[in-house]
C-alpha atoms as a PDB file:
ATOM      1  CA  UNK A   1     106.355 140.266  97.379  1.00  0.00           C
ATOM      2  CA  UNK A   2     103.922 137.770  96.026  1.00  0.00           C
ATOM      3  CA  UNK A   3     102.004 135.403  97.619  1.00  0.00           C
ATOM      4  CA  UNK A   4     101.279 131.754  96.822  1.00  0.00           C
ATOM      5  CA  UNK A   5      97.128 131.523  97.315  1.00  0.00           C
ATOM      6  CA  UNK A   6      95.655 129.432  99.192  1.00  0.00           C
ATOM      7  CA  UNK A   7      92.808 127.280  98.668  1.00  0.00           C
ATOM      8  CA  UNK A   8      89.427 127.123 100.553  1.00  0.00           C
ATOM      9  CA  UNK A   9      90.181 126.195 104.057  1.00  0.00           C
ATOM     10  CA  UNK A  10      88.637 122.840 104.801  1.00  0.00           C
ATOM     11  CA  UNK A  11      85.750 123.115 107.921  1.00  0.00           C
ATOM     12  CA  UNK A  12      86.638 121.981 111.010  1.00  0.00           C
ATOM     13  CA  UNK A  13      85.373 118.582 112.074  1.00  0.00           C
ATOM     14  CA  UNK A  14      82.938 118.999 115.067  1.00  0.00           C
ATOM     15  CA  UNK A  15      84.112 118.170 118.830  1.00  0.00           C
ATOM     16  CA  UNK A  16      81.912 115.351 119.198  1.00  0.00           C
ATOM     17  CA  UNK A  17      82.468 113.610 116.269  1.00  0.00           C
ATOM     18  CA  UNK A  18      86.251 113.876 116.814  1.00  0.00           C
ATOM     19  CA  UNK A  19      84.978 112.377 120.297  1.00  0.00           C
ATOM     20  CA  UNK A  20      83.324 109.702 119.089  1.00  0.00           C
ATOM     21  CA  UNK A  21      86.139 109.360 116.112  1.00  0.00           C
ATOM     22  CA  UNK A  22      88.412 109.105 119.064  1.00  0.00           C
ATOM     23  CA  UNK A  23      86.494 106.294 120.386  1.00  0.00           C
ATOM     24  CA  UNK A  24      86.199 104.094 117.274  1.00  0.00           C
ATOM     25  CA  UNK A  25      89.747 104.571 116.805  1.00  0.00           C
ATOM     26  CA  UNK A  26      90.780 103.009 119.834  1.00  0.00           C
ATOM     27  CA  UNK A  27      88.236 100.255 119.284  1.00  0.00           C
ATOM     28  CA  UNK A  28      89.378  99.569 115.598  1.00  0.00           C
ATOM     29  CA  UNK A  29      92.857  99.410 117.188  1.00  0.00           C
ATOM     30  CA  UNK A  30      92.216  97.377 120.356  1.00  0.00           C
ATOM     31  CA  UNK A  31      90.078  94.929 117.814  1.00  0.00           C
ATOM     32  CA  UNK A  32      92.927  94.620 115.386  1.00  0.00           C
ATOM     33  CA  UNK A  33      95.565  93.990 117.474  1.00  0.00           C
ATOM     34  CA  UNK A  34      93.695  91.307 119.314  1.00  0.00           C
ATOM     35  CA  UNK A  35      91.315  89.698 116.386  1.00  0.00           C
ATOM     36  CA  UNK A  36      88.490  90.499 118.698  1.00  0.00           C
ATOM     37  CA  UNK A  37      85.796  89.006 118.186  1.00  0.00           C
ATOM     38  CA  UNK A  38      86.306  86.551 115.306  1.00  0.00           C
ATOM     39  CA  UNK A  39      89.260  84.934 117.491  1.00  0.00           C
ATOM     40  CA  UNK A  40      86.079  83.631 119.504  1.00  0.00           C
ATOM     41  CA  UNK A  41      84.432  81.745 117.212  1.00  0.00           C
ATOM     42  CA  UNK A  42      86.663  81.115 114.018  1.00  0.00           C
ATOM     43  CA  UNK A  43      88.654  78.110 113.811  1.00  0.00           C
ATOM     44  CA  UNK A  44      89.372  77.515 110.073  1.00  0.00           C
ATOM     45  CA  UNK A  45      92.114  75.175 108.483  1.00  0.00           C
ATOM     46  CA  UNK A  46      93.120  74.945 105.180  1.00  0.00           C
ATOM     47  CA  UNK A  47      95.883  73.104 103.694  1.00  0.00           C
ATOM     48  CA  UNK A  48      99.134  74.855 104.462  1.00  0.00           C
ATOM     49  CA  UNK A  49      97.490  77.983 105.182  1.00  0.00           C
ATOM     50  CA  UNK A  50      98.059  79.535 108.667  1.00  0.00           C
ATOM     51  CA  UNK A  51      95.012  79.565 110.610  1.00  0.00           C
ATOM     52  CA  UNK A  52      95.055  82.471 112.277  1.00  0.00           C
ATOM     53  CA  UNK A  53      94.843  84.086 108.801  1.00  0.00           C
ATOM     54  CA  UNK A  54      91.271  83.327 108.400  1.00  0.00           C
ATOM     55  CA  UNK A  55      90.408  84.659 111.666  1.00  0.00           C
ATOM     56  CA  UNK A  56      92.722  88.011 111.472  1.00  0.00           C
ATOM     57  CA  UNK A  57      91.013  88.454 107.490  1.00  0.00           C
ATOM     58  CA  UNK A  58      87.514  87.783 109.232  1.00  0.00           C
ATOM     59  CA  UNK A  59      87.914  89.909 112.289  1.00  0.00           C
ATOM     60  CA  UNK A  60      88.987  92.482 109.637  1.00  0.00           C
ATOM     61  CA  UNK A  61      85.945  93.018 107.922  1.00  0.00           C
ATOM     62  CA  UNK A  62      84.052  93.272 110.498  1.00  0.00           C
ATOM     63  CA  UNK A  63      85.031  95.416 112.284  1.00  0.00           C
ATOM     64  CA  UNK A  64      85.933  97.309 108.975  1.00  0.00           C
ATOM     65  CA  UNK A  65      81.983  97.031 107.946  1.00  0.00           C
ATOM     66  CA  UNK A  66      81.074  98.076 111.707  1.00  0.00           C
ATOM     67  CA  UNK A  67      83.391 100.985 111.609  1.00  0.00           C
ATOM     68  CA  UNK A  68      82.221 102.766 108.489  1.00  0.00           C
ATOM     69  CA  UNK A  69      78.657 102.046 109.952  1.00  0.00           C
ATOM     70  CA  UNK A  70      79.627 103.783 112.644  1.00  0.00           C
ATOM     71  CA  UNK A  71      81.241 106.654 111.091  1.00  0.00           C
ATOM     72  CA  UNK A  72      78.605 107.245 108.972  1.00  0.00           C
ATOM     73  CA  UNK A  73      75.995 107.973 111.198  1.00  0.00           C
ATOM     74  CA  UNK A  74      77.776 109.059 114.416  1.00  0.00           C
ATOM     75  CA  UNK A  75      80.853 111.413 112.425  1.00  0.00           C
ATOM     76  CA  UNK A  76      79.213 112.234 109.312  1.00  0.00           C
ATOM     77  CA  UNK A  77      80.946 115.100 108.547  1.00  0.00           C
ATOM     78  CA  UNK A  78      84.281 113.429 109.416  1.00  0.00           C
ATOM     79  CA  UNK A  79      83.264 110.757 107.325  1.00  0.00           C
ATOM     80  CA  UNK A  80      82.968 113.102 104.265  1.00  0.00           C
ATOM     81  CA  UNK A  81      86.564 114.449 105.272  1.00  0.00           C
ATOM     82  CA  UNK A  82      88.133 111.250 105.117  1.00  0.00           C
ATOM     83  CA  UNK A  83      88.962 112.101 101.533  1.00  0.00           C
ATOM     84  CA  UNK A  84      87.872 110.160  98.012  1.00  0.00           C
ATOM     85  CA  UNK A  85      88.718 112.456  95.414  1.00  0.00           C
ATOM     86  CA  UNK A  86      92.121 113.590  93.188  1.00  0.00           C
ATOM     87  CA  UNK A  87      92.516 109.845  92.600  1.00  0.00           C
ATOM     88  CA  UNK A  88      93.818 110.316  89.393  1.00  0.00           C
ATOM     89  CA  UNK A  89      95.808 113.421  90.277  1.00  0.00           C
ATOM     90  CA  UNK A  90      97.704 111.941  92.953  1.00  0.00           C
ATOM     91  CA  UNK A  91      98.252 108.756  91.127  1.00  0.00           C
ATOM     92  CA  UNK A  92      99.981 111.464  88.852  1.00  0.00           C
ATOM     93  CA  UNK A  93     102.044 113.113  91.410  1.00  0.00           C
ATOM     94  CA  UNK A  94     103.393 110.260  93.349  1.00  0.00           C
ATOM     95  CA  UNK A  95     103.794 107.947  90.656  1.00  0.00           C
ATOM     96  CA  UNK A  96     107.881 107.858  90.730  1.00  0.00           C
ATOM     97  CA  UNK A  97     107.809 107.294  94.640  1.00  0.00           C
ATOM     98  CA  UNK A  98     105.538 104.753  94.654  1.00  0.00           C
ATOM     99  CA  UNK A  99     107.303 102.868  91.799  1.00  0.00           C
ATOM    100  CA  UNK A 100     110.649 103.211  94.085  1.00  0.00           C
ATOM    101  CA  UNK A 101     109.135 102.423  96.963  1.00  0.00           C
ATOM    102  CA  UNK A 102     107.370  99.077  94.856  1.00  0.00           C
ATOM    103  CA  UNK A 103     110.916  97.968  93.475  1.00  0.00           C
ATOM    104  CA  UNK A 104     112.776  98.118  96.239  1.00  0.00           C
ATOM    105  CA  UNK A 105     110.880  96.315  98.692  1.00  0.00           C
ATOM    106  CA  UNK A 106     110.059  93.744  96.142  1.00  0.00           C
ATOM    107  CA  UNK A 107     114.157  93.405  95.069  1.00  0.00           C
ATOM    108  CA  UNK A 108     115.552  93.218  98.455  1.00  0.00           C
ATOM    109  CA  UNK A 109     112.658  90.772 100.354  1.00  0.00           C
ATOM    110  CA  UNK A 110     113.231  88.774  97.466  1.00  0.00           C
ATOM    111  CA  UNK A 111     117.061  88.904  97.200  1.00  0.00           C
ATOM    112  CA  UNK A 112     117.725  89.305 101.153  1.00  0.00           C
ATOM    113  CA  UNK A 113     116.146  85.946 101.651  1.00  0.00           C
ATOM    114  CA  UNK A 114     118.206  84.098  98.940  1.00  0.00           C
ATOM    115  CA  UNK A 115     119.597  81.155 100.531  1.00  0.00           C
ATOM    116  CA  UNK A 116     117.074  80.869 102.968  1.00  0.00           C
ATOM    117  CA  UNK A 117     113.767  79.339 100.800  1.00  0.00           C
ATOM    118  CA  UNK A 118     113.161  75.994 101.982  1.00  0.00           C
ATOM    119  CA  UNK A 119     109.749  75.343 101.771  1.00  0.00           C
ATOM    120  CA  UNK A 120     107.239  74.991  99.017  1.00  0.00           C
ATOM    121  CA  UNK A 121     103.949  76.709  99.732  1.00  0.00           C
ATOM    122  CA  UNK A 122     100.751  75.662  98.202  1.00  0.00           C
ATOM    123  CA  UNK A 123      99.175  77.857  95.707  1.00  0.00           C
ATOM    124  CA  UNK A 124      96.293  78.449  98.333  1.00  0.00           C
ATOM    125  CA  UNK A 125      98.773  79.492 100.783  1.00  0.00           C
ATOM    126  CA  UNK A 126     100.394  82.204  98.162  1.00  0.00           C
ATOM    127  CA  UNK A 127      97.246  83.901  97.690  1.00  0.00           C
ATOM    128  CA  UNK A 128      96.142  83.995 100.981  1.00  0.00           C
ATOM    129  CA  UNK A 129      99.008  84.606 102.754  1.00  0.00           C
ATOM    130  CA  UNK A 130     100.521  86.778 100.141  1.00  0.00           C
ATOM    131  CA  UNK A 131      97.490  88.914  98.595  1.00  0.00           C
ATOM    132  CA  UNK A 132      94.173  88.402 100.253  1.00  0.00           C
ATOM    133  CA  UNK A 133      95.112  88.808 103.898  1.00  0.00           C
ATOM    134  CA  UNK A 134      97.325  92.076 102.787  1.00  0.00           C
ATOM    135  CA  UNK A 135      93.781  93.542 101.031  1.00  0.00           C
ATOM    136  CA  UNK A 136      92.302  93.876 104.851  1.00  0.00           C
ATOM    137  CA  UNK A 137      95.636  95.088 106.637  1.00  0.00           C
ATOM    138  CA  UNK A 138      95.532  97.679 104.148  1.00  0.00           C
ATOM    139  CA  UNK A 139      92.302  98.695 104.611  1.00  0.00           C
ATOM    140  CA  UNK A 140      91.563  98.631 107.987  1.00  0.00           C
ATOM    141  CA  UNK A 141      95.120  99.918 108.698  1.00  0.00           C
ATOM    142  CA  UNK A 142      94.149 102.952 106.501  1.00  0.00           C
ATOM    143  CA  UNK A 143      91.576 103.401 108.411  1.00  0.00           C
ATOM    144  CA  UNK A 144      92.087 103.669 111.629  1.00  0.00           C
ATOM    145  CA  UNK A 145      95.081 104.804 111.855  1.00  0.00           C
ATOM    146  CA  UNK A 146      95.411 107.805 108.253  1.00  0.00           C
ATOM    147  CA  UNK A 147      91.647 108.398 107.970  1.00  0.00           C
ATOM    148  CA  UNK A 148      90.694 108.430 111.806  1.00  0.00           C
ATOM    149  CA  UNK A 149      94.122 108.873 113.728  1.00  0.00           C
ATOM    150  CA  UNK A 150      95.737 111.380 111.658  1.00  0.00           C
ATOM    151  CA  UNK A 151      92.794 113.496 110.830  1.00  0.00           C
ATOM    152  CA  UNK A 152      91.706 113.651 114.714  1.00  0.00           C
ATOM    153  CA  UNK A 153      95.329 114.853 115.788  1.00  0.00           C
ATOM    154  CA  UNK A 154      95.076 117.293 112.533  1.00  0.00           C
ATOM    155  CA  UNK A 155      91.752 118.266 114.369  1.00  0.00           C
ATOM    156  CA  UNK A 156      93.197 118.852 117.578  1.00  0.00           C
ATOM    157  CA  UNK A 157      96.435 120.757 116.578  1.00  0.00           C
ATOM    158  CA  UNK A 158      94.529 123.078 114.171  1.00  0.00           C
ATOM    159  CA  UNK A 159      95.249 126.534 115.317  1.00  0.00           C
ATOM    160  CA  UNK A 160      99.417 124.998 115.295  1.00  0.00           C
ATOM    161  CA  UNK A 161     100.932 126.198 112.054  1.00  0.00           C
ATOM    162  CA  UNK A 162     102.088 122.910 110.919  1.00  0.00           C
ATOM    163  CA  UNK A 163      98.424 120.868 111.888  1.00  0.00           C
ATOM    164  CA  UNK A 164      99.438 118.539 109.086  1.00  0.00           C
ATOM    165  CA  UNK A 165     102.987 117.701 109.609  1.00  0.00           C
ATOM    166  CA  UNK A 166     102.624 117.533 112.902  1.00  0.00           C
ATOM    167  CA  UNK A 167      99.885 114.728 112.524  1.00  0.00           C
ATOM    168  CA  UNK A 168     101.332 113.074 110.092  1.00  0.00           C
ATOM    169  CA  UNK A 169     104.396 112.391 112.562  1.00  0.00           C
ATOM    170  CA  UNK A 170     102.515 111.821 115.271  1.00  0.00           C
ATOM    171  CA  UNK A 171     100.258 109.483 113.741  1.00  0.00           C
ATOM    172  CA  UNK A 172     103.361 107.451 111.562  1.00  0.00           C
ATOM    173  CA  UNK A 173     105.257 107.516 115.216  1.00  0.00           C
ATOM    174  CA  UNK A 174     102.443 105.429 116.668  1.00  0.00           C
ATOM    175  CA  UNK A 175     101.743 103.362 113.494  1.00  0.00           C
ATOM    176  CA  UNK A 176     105.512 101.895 114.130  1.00  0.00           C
ATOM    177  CA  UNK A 177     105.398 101.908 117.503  1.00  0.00           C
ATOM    178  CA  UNK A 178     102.167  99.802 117.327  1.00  0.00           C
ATOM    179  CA  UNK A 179     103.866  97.222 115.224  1.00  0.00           C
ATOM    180  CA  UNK A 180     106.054  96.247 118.064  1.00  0.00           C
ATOM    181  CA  UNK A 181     103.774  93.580 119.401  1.00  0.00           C
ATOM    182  CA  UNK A 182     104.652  91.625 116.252  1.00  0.00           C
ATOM    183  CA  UNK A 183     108.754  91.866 116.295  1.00  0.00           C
ATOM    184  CA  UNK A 184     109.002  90.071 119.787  1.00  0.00           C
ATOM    185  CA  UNK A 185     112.029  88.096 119.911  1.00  0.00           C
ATOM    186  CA  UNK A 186     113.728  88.895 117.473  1.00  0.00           C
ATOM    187  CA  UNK A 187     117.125  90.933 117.763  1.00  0.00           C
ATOM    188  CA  UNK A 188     117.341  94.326 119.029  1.00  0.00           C
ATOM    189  CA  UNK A 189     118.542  95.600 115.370  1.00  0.00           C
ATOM    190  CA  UNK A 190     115.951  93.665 113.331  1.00  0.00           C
ATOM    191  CA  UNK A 191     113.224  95.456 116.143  1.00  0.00           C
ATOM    192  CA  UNK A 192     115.325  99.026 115.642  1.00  0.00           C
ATOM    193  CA  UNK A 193     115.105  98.458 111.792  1.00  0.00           C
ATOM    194  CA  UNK A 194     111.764  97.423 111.445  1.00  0.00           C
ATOM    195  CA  UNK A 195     110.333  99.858 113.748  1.00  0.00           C
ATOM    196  CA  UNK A 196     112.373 102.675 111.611  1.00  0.00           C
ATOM    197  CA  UNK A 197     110.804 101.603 108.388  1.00  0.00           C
ATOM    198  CA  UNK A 198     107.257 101.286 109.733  1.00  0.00           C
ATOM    199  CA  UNK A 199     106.938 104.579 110.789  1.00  0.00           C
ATOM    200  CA  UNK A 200     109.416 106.118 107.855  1.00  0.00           C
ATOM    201  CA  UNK A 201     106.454 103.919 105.529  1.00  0.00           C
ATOM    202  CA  UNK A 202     103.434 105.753 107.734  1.00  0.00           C
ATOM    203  CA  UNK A 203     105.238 109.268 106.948  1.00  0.00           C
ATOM    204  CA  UNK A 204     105.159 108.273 102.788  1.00  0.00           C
ATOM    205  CA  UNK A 205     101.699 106.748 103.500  1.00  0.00           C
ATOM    206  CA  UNK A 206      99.780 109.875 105.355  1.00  0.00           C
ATOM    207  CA  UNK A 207     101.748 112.446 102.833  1.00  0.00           C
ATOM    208  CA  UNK A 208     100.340 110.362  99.542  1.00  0.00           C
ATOM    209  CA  UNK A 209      96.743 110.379 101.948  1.00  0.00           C
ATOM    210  CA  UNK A 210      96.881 114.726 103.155  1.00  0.00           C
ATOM    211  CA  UNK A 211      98.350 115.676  99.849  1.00  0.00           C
ATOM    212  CA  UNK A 212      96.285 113.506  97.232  1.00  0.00           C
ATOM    213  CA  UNK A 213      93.142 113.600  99.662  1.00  0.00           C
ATOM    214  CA  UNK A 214      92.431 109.914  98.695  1.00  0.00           C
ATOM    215  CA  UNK A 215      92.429 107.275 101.213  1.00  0.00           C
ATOM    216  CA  UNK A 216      92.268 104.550  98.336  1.00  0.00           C
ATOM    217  CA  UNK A 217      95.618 105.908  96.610  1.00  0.00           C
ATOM    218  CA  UNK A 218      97.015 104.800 100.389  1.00  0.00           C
ATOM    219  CA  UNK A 219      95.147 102.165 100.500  1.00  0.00           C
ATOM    220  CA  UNK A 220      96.813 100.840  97.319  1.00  0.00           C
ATOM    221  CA  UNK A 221     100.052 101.943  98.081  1.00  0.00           C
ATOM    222  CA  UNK A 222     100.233 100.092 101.228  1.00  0.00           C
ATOM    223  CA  UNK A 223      98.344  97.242  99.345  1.00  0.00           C
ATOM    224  CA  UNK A 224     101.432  96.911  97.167  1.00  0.00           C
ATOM    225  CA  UNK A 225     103.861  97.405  99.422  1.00  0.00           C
ATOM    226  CA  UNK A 226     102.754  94.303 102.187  1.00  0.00           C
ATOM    227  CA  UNK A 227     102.357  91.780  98.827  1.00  0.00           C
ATOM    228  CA  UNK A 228     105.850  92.850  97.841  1.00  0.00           C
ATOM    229  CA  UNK A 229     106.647  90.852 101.156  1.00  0.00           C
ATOM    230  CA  UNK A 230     105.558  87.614  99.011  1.00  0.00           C
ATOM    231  CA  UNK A 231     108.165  86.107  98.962  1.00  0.00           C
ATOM    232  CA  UNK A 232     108.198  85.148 102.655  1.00  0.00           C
ATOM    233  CA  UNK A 233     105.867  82.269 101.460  1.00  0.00           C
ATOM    234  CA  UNK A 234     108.542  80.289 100.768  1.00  0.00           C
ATOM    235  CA  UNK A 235     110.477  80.479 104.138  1.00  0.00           C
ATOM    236  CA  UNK A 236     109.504  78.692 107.773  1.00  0.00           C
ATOM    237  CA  UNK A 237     110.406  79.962 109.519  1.00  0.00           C
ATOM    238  CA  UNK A 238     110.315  84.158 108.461  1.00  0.00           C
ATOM    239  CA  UNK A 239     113.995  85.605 108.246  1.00  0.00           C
ATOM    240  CA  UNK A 240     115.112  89.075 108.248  1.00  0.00           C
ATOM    241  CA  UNK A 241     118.654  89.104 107.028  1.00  0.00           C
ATOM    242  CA  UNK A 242     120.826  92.127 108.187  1.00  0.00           C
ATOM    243  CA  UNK A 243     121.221  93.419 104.522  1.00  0.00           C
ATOM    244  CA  UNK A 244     117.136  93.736 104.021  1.00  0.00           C
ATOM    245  CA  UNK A 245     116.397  95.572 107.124  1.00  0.00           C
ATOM    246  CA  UNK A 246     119.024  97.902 106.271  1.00  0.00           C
ATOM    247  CA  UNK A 247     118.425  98.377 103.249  1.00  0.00           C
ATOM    248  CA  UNK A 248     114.512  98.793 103.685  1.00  0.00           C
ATOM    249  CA  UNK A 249     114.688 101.162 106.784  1.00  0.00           C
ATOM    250  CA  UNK A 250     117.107 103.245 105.005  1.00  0.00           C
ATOM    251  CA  UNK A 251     115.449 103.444 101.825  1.00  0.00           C
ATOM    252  CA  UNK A 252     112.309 103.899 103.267  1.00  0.00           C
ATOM    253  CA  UNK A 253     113.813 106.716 105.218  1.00  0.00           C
ATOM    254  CA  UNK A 254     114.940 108.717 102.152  1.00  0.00           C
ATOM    255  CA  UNK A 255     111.271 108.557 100.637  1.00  0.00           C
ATOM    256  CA  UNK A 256     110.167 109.888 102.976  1.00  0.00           C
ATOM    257  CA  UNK A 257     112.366 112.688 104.054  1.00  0.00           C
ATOM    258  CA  UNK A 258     112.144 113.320 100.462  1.00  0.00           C
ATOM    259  CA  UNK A 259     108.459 113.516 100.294  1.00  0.00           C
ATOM    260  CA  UNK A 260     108.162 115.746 103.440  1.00  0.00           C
ATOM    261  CA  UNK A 261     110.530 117.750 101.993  1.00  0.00           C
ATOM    262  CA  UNK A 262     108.472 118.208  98.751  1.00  0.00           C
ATOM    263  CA  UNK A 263     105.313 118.694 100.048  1.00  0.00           C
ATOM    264  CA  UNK A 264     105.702 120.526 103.458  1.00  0.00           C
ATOM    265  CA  UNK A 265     109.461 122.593 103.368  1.00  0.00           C
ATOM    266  CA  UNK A 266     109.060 122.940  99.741  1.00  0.00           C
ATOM    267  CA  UNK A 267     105.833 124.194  99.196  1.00  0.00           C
ATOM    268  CA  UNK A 268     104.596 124.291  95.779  1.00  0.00           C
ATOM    269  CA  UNK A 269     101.067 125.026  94.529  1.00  0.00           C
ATOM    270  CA  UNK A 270     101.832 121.870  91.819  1.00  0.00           C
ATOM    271  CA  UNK A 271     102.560 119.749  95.619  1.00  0.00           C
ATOM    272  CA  UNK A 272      99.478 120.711  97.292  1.00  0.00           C
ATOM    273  CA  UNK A 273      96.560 118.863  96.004  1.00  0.00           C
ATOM    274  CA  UNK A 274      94.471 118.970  98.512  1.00  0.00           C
ATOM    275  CA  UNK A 275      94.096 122.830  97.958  1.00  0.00           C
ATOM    276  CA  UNK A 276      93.505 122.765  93.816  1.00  0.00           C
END
């Protein structure tokens, strides 16, 4: 019987730097969620633009810049773990997903909301809204919850036999879960939906992140992704048609089945970059 090899195993990331990893997690989060603390001194108005914006994209970077400070002294070696290499490898290998992923969220926010553009955003407001502000979500979304999250409930389920599947689940569970705050009132199926594709999009986004062992290839994934929802620009206020959500949550689903499929039940040396 032969036997696949394995690669060098990867060292385990000391208790008190998963500890304090834990901790700036949950800070990063907590900060995020509640713009904390550029919502106390940022009041910024531009044109058309929302002004929240400004102070979400502010509160973003810092505690983005504060965060890697942190990590870099406190969880060094977690820090070195968070993965920046196989760039070009994983481009490679997830290439046709991503380009799927791309075209259909860009077709159906587009198309879903035919009918429903009625207002003409400034050019100001398009980048902003619809690039800028999505190059911090990504980031600090990455973050905290693939680079930090994941890898600390990869940490703690080690001796399990499926660490990384298991974290990957866990931590895409509570990435759509977290989004919640955001879908309050709306109807129960647009919640249901949305909620479905978040975390379906957190299992396609921590597979491309464990198997590429690039933060930046998620990074840009999600990146692309959020600006495909450009198009929401030119509607006020923000519909989700029944079609889209559909659509997107069961699209969304079946990338990322597939990918968990390819990379965890169907294990291939050619699937496993993290190991080459």
């Amino acid at each position: 019987m032969n036997h696949t090899p394995k690669g060098p195993e990867k060292p385990l990331i000391p208790t008190k730097e998963v500890i304090w990893a834990s901790i700036i997690c949950v800070c990063m989060t907590i900060m995020d969620i509640t713009a904390f603390p550029a919502v106390l001194f940022v009041n910024i108005n531009v044109t058309d633009i929302t002004p929240i914006i400004f102070t979400i994209m502010i509160n973003q970077w810092l505690v983005i810049t504060g965060s890697l400070i942190a990590l870099r002294y406190l969880c060094p070696n977690l820090f070195k773990a968070m993965g920046l290499t196989n760039f070009r490898s994983g481009w490679r290998t997830f290439l046709l997903p991503m380009i799927m992923l791309i075209t259909v969220s860009a077709l159906v926010f587009s198309l879903g909301l035919i009918g429903h553009f009625n207002y003409t955003p400034s050019a100001e407001k398009i980048i902003v809204e619809g690039l800028v502000y999505y190059i911090g979500v990504s980031v600090i979304e990455e973050l905290y919850v693939r680079a930090l999250l994941l890898n600390i409930i990869e940490r703690i389920a080690h001796k399990t036999k499926h660490a990384t599947l298991l974290a990957i689940i866990i931590a895409s569970l509570l990435f759509g879960l977290g989004h919640i705050f955001g879908m309050l009132g709306q109807n129960a199926l647009t919640i249901v939906c949305r909620i479905i594709w978040t975390i379906a999009l957190g299992i396609i986004l921590g597979v491309i992140y464990k198997r590429s062992n690039n933060l930046w290839l998620a990074v840009t994934t999600h990146l692309l992704v959020d600006c495909c929802s450009i198009a929401f620009c030119f509607v006020s206020p923000a519909v989700f048609t029944t079609p889209t959500i559909i659509t997107v949550a069961v699209t969304y689903s079946a990338i990322a089945v597939f990918l968990l499929w390819r990379h965890f039940a169907h294990k291939t040396e050619k699937g496993c970059l993290a190991n080459e």
